[in-house]
PDB file of N, CA and C in Angstrom:
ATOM      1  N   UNK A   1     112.147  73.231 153.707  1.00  0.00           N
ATOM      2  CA  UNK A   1     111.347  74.329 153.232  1.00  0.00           C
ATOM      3  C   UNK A   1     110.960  74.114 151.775  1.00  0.00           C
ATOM      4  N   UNK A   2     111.934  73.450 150.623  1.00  0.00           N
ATOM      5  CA  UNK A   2     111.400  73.129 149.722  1.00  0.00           C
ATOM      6  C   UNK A   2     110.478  72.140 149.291  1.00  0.00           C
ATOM      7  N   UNK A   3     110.646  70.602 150.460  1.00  0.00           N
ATOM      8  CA  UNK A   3     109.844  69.828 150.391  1.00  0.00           C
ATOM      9  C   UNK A   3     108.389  70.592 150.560  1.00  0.00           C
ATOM     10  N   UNK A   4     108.505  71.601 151.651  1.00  0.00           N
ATOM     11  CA  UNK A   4     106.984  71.862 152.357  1.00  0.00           C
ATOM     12  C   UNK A   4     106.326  72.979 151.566  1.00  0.00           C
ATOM     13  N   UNK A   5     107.188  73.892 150.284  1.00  0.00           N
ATOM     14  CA  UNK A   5     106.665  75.048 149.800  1.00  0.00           C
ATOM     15  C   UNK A   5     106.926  76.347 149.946  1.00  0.00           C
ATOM     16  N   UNK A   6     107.576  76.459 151.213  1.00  0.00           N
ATOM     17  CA  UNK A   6     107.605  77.329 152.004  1.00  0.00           C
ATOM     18  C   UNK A   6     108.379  78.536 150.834  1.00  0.00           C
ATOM     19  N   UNK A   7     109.223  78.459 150.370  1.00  0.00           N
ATOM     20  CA  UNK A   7     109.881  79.249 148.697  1.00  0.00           C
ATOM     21  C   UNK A   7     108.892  79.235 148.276  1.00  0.00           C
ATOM     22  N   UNK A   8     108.502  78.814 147.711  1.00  0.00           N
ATOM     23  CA  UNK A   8     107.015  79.209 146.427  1.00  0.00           C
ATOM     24  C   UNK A   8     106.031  80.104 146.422  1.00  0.00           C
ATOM     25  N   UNK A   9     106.018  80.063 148.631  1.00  0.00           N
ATOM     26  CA  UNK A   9     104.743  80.651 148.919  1.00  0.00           C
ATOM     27  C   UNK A   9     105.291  82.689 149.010  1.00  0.00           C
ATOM     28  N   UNK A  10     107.033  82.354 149.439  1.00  0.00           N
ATOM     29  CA  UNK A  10     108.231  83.370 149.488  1.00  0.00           C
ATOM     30  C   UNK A  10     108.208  83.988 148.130  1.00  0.00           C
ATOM     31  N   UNK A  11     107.841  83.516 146.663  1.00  0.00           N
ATOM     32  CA  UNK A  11     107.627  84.147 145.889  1.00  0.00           C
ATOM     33  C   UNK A  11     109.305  83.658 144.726  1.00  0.00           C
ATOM     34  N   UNK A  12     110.184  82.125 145.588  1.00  0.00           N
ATOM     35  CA  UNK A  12     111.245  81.829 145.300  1.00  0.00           C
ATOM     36  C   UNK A  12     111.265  80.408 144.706  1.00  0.00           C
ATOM     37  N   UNK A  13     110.948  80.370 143.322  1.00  0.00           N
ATOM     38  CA  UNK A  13     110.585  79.062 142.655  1.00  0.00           C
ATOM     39  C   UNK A  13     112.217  78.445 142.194  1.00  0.00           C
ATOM     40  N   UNK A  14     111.074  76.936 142.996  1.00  0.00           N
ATOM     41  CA  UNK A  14     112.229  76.088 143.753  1.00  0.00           C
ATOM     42  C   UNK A  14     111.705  74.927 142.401  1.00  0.00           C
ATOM     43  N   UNK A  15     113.008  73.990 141.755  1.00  0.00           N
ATOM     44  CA  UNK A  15     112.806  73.093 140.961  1.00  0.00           C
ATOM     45  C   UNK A  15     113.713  71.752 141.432  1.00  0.00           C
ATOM     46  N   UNK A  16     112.803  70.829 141.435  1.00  0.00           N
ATOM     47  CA  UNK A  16     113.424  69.507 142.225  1.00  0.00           C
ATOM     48  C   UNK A  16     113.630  68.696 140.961  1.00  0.00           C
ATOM     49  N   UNK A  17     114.490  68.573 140.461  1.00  0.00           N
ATOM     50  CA  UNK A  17     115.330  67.146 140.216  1.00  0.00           C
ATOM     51  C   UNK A  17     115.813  66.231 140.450  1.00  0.00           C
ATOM     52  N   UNK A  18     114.666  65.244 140.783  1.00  0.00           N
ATOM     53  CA  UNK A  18     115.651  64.048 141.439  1.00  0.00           C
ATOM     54  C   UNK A  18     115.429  64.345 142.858  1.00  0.00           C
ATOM     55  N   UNK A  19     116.478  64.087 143.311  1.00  0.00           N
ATOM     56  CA  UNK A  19     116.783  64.160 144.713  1.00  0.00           C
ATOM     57  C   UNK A  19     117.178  65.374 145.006  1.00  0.00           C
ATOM     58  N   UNK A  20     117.242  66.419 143.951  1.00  0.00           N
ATOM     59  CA  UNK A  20     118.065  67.693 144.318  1.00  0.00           C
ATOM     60  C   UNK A  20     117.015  68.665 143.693  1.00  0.00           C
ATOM     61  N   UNK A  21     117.562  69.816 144.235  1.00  0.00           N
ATOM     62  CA  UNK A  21     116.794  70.628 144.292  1.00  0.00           C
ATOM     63  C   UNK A  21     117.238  72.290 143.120  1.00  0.00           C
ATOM     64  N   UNK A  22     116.872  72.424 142.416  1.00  0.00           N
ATOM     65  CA  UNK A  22     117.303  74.034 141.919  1.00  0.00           C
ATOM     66  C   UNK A  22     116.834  75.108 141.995  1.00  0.00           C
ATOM     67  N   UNK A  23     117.327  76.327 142.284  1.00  0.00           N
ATOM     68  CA  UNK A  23     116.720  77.443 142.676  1.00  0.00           C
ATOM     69  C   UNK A  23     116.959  78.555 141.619  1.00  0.00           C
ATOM     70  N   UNK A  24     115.660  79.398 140.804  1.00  0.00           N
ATOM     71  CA  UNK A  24     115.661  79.844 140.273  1.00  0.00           C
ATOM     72  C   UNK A  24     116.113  81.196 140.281  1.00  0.00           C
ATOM     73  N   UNK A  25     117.672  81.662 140.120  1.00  0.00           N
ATOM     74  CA  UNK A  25     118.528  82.961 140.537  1.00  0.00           C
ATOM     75  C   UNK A  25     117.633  84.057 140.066  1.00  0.00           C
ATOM     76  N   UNK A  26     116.788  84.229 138.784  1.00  0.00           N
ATOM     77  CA  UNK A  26     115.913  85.185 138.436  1.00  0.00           C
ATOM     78  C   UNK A  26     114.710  85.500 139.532  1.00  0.00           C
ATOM     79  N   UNK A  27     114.143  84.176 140.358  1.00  0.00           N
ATOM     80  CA  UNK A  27     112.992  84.619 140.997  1.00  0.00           C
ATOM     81  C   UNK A  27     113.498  85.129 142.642  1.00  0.00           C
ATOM     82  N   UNK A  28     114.996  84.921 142.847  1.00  0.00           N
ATOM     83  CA  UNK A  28     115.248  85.238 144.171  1.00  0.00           C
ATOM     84  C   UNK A  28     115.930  86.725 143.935  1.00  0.00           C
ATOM     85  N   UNK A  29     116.034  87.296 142.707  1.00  0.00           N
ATOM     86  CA  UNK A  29     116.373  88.742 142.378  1.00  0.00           C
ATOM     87  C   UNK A  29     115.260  89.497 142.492  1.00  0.00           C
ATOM     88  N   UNK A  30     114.030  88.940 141.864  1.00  0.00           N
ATOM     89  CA  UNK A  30     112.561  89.451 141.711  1.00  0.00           C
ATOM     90  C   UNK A  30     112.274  89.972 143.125  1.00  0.00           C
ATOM     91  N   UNK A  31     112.390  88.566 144.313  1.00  0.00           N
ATOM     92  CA  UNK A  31     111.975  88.856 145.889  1.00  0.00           C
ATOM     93  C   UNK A  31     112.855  90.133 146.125  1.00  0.00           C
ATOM     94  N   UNK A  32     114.127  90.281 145.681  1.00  0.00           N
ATOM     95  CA  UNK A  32     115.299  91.432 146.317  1.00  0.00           C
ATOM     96  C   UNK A  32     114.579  92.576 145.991  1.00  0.00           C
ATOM     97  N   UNK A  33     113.636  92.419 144.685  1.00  0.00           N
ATOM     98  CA  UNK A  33     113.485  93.809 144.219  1.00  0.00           C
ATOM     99  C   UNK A  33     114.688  94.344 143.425  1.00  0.00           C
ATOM    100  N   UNK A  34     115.343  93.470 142.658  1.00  0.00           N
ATOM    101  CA  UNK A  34     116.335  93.491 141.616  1.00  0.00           C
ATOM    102  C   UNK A  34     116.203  92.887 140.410  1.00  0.00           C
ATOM    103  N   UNK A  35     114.631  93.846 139.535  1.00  0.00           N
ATOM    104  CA  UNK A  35     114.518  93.344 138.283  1.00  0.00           C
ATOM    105  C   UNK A  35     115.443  92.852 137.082  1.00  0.00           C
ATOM    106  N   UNK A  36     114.802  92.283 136.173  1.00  0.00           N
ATOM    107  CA  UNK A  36     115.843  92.203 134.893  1.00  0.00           C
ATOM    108  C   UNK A  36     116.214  92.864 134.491  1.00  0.00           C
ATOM    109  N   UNK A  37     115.307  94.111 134.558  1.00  0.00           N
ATOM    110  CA  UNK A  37     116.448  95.434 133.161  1.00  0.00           C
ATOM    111  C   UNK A  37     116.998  96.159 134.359  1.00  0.00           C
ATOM    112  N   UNK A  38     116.765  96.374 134.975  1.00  0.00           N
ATOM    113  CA  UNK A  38     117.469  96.778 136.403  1.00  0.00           C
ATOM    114  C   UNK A  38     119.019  96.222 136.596  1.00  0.00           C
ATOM    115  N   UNK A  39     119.046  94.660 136.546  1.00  0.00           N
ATOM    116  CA  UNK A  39     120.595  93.912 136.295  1.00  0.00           C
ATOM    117  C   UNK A  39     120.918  94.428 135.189  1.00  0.00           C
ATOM    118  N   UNK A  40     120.400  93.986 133.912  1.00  0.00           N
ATOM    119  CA  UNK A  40     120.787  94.405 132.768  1.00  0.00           C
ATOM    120  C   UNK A  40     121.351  95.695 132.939  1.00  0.00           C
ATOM    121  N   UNK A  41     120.687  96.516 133.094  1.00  0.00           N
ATOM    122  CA  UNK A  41     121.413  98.206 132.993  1.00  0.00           C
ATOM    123  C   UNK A  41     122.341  98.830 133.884  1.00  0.00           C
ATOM    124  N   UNK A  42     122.596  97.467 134.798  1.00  0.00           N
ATOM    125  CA  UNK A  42     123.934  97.788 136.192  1.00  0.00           C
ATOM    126  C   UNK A  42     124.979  97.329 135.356  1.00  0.00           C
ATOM    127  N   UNK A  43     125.173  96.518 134.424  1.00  0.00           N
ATOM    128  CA  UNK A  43     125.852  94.835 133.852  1.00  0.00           C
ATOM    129  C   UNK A  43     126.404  96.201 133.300  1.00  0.00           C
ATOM    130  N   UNK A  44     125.499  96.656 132.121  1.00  0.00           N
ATOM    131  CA  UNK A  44     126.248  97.103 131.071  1.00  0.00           C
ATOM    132  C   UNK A  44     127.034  98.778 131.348  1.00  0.00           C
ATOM    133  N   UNK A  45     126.043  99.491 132.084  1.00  0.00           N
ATOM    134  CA  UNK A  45     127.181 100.609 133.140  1.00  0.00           C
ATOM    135  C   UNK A  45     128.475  99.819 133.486  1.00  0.00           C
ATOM    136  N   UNK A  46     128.432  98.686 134.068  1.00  0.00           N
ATOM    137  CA  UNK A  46     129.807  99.010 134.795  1.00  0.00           C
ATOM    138  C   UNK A  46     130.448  98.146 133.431  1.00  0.00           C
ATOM    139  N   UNK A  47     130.431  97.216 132.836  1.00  0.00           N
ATOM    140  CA  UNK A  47     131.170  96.691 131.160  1.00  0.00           C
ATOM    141  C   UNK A  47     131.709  97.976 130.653  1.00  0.00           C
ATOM    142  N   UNK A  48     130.479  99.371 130.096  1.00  0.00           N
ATOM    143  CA  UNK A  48     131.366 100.309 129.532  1.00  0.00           C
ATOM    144  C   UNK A  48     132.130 101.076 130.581  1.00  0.00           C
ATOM    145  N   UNK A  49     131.818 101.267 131.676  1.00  0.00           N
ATOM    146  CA  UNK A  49     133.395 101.981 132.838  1.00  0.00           C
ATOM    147  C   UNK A  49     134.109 101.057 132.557  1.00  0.00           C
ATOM    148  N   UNK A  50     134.403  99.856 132.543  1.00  0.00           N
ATOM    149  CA  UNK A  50     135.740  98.717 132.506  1.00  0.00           C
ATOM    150  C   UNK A  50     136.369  99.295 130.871  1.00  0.00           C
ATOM    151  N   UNK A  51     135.336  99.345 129.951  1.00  0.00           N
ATOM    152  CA  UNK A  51     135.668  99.504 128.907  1.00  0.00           C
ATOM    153  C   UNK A  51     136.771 101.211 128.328  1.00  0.00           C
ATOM    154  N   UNK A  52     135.793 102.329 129.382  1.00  0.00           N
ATOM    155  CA  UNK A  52     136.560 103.288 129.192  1.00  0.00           C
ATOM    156  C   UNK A  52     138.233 103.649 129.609  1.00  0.00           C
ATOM    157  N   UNK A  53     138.032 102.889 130.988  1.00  0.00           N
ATOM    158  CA  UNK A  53     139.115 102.480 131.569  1.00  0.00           C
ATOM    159  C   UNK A  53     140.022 101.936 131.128  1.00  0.00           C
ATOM    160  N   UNK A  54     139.451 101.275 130.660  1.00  0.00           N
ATOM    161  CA  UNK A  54     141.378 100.451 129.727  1.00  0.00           C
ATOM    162  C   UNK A  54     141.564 101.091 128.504  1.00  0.00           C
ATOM    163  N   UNK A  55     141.125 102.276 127.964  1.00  0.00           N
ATOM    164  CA  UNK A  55     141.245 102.849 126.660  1.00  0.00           C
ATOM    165  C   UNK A  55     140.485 102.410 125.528  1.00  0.00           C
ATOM    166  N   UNK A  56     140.257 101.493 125.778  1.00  0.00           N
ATOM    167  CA  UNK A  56     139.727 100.830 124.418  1.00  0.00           C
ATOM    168  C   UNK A  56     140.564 100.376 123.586  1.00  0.00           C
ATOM    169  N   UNK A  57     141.974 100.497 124.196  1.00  0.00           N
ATOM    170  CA  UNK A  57     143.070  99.979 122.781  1.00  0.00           C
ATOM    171  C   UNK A  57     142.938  98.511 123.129  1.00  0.00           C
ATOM    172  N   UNK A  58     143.290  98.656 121.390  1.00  0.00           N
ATOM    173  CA  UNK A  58     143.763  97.107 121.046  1.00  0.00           C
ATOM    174  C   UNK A  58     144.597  96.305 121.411  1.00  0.00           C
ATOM    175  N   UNK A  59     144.285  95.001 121.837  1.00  0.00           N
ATOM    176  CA  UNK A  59     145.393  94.385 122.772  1.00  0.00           C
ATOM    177  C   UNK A  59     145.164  94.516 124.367  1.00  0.00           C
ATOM    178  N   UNK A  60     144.706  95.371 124.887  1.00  0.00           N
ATOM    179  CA  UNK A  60     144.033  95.595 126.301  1.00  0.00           C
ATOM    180  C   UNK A  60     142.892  94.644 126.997  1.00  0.00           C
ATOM    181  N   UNK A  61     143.293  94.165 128.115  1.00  0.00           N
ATOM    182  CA  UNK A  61     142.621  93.107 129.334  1.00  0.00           C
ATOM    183  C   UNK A  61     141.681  93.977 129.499  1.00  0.00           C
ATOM    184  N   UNK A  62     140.292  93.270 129.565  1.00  0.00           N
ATOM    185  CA  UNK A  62     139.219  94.323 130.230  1.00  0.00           C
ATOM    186  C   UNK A  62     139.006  92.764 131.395  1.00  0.00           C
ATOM    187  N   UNK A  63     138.693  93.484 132.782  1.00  0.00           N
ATOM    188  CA  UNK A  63     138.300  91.696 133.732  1.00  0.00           C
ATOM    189  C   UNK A  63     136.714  92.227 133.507  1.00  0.00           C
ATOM    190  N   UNK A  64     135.909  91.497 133.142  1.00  0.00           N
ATOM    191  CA  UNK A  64     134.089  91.649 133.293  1.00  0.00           C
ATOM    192  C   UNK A  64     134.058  90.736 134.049  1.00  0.00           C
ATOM    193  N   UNK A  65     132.570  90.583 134.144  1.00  0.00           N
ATOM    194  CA  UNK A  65     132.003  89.966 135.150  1.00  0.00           C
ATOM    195  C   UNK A  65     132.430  88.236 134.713  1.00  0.00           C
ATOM    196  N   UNK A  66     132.394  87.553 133.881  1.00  0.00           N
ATOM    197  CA  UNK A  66     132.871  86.097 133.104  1.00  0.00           C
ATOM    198  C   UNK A  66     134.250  86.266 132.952  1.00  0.00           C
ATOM    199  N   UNK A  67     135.036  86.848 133.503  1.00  0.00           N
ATOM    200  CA  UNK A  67     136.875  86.525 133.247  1.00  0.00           C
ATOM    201  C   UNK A  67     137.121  87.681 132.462  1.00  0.00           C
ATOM    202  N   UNK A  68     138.271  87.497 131.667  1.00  0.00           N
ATOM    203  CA  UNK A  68     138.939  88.611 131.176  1.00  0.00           C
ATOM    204  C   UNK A  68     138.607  88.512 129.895  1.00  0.00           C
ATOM    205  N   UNK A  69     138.502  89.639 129.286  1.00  0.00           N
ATOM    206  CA  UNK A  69     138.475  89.814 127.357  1.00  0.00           C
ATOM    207  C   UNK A  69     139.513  90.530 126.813  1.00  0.00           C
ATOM    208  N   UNK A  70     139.874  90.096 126.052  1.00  0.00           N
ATOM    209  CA  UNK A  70     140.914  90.865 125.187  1.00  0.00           C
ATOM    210  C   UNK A  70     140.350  91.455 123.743  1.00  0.00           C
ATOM    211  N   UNK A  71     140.358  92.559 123.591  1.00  0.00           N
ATOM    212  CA  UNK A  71     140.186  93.004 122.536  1.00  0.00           C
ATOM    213  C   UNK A  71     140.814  93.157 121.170  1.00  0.00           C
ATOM    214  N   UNK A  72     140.219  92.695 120.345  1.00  0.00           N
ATOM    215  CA  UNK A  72     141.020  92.262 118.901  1.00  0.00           C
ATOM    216  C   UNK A  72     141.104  93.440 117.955  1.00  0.00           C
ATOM    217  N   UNK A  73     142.219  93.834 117.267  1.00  0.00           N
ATOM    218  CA  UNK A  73     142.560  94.590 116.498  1.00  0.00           C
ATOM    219  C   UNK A  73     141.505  94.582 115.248  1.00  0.00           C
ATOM    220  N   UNK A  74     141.570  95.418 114.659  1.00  0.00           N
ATOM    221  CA  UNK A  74     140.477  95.745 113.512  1.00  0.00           C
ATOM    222  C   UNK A  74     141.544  95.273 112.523  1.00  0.00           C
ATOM    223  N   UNK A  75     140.639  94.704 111.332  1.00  0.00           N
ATOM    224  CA  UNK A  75     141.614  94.564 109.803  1.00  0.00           C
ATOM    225  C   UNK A  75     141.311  95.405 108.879  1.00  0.00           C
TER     226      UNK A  75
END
């Protein structure tokens, strides 16, 4: 389907390197009907619930979406 287009014509831009192929995660959100500020403004809702949730104290695991953060004490 990528040799023939068939993504591109889907609205799902396909990038060949080589022998391989990459698929652009932004243009297969676009097809979902799951814009950018749309992610963006899900991302950061659920970051500050994680955030309210653990208190906000210092020293506290928040897990986000990239692993865990620990929050650093103020000087």
């Amino acid at each position: 389907m990528a040799r023939q287009g068939a993504w591109e014509r889907a609205g799902i831009k396909v990038l060949s390197i080589g022998s391989k192929y990459r698929v652009v995660i932004q243009s297969i959100l676009d097809v979902l009907g799951y814009g950018a500020t749309d992610f963006d403004a899900r991302e950061a809702a659920h970051a500050a619930e994680l955030v309210q949730a653990s208190g906000n104290a210092a020293g506290s695991t928040v897990n986000g979406p990239s692993g865990s953060l620990t929050a650093r004490k103020k000087r």
